[in-house]
C-alpha atoms as a PDB file:
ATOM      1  CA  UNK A   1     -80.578  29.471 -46.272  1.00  0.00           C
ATOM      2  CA  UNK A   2     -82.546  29.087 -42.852  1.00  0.00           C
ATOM      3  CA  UNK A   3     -85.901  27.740 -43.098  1.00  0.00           C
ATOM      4  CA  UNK A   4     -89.192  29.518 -42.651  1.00  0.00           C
ATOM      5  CA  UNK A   5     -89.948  27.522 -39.783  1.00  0.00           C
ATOM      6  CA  UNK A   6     -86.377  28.041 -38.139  1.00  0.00           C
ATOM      7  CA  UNK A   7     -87.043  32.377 -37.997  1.00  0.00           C
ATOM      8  CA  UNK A   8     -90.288  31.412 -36.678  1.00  0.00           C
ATOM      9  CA  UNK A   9     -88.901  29.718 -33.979  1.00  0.00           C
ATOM     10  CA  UNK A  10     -86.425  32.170 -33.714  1.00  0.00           C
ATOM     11  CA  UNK A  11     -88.808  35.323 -33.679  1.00  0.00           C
ATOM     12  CA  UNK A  12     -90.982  33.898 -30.760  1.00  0.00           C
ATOM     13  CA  UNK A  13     -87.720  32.930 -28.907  1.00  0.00           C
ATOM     14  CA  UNK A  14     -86.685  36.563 -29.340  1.00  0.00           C
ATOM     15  CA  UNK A  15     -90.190  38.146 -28.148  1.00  0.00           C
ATOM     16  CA  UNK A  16     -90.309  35.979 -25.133  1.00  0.00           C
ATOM     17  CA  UNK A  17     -86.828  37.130 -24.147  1.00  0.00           C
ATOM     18  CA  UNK A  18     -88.427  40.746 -24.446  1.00  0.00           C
ATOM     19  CA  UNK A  19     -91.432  40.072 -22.594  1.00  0.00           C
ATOM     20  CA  UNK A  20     -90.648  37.319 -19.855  1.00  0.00           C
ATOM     21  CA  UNK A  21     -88.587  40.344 -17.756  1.00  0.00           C
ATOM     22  CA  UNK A  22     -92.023  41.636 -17.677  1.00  0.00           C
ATOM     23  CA  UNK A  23     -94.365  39.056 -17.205  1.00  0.00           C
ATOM     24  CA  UNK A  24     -92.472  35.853 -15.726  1.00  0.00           C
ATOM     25  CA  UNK A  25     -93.439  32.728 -16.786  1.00  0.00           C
ATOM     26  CA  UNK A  26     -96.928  32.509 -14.790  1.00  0.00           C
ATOM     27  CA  UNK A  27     -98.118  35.480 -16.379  1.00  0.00           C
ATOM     28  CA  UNK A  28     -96.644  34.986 -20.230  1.00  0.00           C
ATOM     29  CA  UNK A  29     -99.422  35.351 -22.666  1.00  0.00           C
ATOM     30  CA  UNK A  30     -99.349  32.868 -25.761  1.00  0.00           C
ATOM     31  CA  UNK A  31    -101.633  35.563 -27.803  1.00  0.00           C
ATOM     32  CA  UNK A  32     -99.693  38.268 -26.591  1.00  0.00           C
ATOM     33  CA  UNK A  33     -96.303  36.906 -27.520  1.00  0.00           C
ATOM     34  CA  UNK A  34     -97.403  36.129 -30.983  1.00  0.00           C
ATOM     35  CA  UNK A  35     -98.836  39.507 -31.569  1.00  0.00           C
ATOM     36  CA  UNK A  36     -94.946  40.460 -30.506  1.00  0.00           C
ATOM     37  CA  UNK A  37     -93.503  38.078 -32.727  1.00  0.00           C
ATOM     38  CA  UNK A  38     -96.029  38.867 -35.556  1.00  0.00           C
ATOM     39  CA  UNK A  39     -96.621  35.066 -35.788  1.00  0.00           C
ATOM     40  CA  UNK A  40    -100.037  33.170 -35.910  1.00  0.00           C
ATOM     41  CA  UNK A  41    -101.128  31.381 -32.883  1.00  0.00           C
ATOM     42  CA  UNK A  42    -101.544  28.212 -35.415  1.00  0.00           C
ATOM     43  CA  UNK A  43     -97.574  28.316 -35.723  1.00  0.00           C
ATOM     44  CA  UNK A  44     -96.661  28.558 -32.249  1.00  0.00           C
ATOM     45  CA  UNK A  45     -98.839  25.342 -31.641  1.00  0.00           C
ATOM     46  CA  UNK A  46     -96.901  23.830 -34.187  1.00  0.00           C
ATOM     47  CA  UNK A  47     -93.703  24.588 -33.191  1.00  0.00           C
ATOM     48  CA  UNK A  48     -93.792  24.729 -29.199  1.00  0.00           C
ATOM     49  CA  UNK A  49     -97.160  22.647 -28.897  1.00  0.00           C
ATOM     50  CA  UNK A  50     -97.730  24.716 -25.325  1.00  0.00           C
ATOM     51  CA  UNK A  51     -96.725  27.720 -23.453  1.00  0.00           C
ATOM     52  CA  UNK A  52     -94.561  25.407 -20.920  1.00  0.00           C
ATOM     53  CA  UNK A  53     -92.266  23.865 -23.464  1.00  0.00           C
ATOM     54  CA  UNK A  54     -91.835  27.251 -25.134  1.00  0.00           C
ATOM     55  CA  UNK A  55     -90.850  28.864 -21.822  1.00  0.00           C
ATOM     56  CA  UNK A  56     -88.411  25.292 -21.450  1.00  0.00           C
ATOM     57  CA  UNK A  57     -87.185  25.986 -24.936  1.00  0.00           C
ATOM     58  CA  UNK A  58     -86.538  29.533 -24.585  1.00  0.00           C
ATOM     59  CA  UNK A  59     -84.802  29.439 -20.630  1.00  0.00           C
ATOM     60  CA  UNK A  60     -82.989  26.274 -22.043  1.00  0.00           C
ATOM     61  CA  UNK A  61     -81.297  28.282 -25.188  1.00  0.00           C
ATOM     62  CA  UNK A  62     -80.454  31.440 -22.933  1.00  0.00           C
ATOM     63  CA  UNK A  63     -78.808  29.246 -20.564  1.00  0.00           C
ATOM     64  CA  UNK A  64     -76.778  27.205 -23.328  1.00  0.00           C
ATOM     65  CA  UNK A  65     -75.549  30.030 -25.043  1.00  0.00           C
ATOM     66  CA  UNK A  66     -74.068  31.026 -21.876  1.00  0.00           C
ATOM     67  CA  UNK A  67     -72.526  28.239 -20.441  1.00  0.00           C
ATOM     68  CA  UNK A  68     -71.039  27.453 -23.840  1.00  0.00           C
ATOM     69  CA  UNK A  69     -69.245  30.227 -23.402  1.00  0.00           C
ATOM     70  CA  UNK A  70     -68.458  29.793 -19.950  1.00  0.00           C
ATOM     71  CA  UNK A  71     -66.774  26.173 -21.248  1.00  0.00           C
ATOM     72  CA  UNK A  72     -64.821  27.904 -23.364  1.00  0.00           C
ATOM     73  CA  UNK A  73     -63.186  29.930 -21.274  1.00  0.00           C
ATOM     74  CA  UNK A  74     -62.668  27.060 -18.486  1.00  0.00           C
ATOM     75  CA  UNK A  75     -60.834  25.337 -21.013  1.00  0.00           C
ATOM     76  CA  UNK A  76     -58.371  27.773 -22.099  1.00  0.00           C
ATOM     77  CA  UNK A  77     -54.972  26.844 -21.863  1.00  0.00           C
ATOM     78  CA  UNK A  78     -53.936  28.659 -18.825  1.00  0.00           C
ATOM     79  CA  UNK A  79     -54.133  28.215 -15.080  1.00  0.00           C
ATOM     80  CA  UNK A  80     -56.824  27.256 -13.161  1.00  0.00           C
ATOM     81  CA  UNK A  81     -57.477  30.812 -11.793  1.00  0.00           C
ATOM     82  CA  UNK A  82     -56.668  32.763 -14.620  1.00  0.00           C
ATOM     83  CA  UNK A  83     -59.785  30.510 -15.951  1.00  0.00           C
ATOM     84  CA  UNK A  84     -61.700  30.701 -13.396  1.00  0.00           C
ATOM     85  CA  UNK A  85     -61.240  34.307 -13.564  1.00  0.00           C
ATOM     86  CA  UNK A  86     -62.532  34.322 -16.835  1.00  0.00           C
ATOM     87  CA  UNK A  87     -65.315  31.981 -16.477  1.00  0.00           C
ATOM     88  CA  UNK A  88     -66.749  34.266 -14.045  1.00  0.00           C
ATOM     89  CA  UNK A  89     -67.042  37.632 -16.587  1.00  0.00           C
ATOM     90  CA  UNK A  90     -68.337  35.049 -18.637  1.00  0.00           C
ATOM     91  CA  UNK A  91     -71.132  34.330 -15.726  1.00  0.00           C
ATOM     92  CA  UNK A  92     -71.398  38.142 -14.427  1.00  0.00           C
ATOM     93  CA  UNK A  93     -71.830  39.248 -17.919  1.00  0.00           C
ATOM     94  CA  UNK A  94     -74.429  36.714 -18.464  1.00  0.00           C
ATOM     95  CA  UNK A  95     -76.610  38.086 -15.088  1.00  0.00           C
ATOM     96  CA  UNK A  96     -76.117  41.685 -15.735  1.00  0.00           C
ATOM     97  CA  UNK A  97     -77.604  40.902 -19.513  1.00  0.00           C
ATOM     98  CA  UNK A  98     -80.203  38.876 -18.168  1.00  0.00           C
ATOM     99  CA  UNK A  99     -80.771  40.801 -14.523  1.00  0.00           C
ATOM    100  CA  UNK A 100     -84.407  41.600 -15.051  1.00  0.00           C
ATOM    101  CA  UNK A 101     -85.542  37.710 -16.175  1.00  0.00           C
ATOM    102  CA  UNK A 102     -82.952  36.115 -13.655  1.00  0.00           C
ATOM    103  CA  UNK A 103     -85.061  38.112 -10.256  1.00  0.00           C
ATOM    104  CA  UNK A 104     -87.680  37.131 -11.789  1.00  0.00           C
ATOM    105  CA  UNK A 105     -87.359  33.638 -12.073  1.00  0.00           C
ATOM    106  CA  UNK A 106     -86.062  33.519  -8.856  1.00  0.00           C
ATOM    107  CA  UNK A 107     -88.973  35.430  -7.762  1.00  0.00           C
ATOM    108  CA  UNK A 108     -91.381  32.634  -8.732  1.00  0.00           C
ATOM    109  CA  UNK A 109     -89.210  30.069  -7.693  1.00  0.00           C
ATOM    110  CA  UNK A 110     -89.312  30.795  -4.436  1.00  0.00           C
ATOM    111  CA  UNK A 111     -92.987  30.700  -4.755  1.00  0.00           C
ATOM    112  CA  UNK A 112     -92.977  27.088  -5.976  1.00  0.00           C
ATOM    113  CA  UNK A 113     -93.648  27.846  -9.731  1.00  0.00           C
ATOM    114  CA  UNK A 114     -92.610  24.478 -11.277  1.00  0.00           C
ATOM    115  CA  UNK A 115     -91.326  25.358 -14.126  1.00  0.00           C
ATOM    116  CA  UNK A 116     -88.535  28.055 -12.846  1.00  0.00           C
ATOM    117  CA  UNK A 117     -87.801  25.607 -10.283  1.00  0.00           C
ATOM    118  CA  UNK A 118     -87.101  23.022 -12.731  1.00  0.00           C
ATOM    119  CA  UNK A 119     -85.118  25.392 -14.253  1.00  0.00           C
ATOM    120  CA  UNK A 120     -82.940  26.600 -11.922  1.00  0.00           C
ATOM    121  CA  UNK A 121     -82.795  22.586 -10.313  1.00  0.00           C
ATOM    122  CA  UNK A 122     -81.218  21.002 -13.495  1.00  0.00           C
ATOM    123  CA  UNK A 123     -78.877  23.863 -14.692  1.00  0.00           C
ATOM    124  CA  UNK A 124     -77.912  25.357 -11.460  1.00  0.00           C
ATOM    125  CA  UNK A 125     -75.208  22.832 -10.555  1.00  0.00           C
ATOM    126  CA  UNK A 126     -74.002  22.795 -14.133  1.00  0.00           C
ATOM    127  CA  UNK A 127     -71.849  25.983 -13.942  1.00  0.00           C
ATOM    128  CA  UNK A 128     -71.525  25.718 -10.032  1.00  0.00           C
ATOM    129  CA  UNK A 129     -69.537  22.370 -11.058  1.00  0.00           C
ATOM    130  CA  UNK A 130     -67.221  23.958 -13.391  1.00  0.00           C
ATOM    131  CA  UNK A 131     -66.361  26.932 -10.984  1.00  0.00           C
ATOM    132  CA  UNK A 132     -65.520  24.430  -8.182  1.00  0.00           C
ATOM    133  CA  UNK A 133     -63.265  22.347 -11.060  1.00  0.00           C
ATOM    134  CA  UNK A 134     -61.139  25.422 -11.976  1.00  0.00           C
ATOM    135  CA  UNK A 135     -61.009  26.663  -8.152  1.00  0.00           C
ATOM    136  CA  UNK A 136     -59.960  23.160  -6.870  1.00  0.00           C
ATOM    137  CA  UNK A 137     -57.133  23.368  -9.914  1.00  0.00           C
ATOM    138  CA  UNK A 138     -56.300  26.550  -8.717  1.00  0.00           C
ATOM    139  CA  UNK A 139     -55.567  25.197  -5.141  1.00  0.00           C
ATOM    140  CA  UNK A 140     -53.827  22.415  -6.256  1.00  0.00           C
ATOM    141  CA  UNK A 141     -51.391  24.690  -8.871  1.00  0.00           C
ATOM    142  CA  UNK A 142     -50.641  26.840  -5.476  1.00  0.00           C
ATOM    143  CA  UNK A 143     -52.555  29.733  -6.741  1.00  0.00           C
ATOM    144  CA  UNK A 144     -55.552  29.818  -4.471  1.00  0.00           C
ATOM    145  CA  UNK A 145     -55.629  29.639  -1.103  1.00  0.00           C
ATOM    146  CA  UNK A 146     -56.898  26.491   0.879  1.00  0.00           C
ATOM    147  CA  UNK A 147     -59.871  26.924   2.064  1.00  0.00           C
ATOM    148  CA  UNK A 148     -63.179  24.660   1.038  1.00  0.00           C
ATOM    149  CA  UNK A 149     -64.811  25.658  -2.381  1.00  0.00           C
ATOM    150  CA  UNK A 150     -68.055  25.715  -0.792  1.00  0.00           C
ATOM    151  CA  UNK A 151     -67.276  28.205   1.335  1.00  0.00           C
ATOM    152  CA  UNK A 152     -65.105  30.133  -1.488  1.00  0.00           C
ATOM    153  CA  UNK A 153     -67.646  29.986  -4.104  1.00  0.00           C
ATOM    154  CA  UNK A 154     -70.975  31.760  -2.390  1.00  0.00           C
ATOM    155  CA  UNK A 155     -68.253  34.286  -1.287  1.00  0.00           C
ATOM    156  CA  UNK A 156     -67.622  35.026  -4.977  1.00  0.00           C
ATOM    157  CA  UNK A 157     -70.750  34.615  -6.815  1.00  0.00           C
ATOM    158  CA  UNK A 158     -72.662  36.618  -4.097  1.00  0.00           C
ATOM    159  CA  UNK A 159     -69.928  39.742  -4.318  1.00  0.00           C
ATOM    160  CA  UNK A 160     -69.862  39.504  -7.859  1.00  0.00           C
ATOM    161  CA  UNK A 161     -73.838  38.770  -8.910  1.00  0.00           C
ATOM    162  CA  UNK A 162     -75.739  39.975  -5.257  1.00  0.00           C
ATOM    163  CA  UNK A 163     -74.449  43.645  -6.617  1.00  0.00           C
ATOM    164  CA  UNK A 164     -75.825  43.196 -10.258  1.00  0.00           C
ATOM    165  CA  UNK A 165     -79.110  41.887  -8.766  1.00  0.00           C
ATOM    166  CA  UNK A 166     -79.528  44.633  -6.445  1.00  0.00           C
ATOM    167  CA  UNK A 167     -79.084  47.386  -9.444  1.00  0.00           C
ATOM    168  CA  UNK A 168     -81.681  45.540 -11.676  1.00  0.00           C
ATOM    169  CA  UNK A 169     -84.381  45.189  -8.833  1.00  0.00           C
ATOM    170  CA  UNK A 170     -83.590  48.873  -7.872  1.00  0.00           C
ATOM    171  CA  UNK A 171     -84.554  49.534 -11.229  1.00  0.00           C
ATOM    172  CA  UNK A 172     -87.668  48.418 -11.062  1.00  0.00           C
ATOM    173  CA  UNK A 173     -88.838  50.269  -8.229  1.00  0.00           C
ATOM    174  CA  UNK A 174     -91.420  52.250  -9.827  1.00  0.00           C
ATOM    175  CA  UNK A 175     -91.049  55.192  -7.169  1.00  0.00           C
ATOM    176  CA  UNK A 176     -87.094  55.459  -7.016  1.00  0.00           C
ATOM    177  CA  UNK A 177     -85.869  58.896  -7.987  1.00  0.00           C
ATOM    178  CA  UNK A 178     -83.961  59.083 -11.347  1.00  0.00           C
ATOM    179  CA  UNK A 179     -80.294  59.978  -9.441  1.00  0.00           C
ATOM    180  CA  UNK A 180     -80.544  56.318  -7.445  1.00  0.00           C
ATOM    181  CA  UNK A 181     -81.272  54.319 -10.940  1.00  0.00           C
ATOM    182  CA  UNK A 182     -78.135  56.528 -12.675  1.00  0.00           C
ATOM    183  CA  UNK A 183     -76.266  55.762  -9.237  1.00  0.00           C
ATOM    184  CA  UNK A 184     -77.676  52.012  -9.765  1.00  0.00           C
ATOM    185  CA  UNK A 185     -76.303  51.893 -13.263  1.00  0.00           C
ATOM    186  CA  UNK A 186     -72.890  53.956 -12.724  1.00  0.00           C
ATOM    187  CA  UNK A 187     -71.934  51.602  -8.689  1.00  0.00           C
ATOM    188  CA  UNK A 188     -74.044  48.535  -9.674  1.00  0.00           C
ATOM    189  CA  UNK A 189     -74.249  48.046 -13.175  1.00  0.00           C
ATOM    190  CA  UNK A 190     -71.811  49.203 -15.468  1.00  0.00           C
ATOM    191  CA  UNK A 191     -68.543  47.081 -16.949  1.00  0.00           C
ATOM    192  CA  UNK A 192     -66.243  48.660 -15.080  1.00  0.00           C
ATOM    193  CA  UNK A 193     -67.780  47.884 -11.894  1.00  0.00           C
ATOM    194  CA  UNK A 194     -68.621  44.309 -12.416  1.00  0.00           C
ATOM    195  CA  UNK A 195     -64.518  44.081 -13.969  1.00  0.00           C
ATOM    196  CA  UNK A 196     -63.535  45.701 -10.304  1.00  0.00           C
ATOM    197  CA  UNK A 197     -65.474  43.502  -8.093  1.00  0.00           C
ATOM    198  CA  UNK A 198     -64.454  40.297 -10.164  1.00  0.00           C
ATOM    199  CA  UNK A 199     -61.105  41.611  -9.793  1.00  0.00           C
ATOM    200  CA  UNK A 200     -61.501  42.509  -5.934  1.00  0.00           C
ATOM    201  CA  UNK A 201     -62.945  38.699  -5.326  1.00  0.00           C
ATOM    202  CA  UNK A 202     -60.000  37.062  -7.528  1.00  0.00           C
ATOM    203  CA  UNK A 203     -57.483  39.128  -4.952  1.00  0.00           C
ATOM    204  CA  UNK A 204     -59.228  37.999  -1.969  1.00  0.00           C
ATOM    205  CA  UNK A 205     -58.652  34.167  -3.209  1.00  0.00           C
ATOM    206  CA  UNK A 206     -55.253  34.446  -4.526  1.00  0.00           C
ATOM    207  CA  UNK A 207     -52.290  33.325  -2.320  1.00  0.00           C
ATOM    208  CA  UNK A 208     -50.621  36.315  -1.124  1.00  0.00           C
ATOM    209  CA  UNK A 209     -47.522  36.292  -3.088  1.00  0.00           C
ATOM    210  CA  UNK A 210     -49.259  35.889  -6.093  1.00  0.00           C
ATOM    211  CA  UNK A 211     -50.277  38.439  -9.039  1.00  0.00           C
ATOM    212  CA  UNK A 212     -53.773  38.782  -9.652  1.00  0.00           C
ATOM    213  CA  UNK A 213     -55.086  36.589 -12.622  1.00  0.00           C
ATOM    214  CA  UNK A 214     -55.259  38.945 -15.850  1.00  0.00           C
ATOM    215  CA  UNK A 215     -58.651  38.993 -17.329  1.00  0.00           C
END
């Protein structure tokens, strides 16, 4: 049986993953998210002692739960691209779930916020490392072409995340007609597109002769 204090935590994690989309982590308010959560201010004091290490906490377990996931996957017993393949729907799933926060953050990091910088500084590299293990394993298994995975990687991440970024800030346009945020969730958004560009950017790697890695 969980502990009190362990759905506590757990309820203000979940209302800040509800209203950080919204607010970013300048404008977060403590009493606000604990009205959310239905939690006293006297318990979030206890439990995150401050609004920074609740926003570290919080950006900390969405990121974890991902890239747990994303381990898994690069260490399947297959080839190097048919991992890396998967690694990445692990990674594209993971920004179209968390589009809205993800601009944001990047929003305010390019502003000089500390806190999303930190953020993005220490945990940025993480997955970026793992890619560029299961790409350079691809290469040397014959299934990838030779080229450097610096150059390979941006090419990926930006045809497979830049469109999933684009839909979410498209939906936030407060003026844009309803048929561009339908045409934003059908071209930008939906499963099947993010499975087809994935799929388009895994061809465009792959040696010639060589199947496309199955998902």
């Amino acid at each position: 049986m969980n502990r009190p204090s362990q759905k506590i935590d757990a309820q203000l994690i979940a209302s800040g993953m509800v209203l950080l989309p919204q607010t970013g982590c300048a404008g977060l308010s403590v009493r606000k998210l604990v009205e959310h959560a239905g939690v006293n201010l006297g318990m979030f004091h206890y439990h995150f002692k401050n609004k920074d290490n609740f926003l570290r906490v919080l950006l900390q377990h969405m990121y974890e739960e991902m890239f747990a996931a994303l381990t898994l996957r690069a260490q399947a017993s297959r080839s190097g691209a048919q991992n890396l393949d998967g690694a990445l729907r692990v990674l594209a799933g993971f920004a179209c779930k968390h589009r809205h926060l993800l601009l944001m953050l990047l929003s305010e990091a390019s502003r000089g916020e500390a806190l999303p910088v930190s953020f993005l500084r220490e945990n940025l590299p993480r997955h970026i490392t793992v890619l560029a293990r299961l790409l350079r394993q691809g290469q040397a298994e014959g299934d990838i072409i030779d080229a450097p995975a610096m150059q390979l990687l941006p090419f990926m991440l930006g045809a497979i995340a830049g469109p999933v970024l684009a839909g979410g800030a498209l939906e936030r346009l407060p003026a844009a007609p309803p048929e561009l945020a339908a045409l934003a969730q059908q071209a930008l958004l939906s499963e099947a597109a993010i499975a087809l560009r994935i799929d388009l950017a895994m061809r465009a790697i792959l040696i010639a002769s060589k199947e496309p890695a199955p998902s």
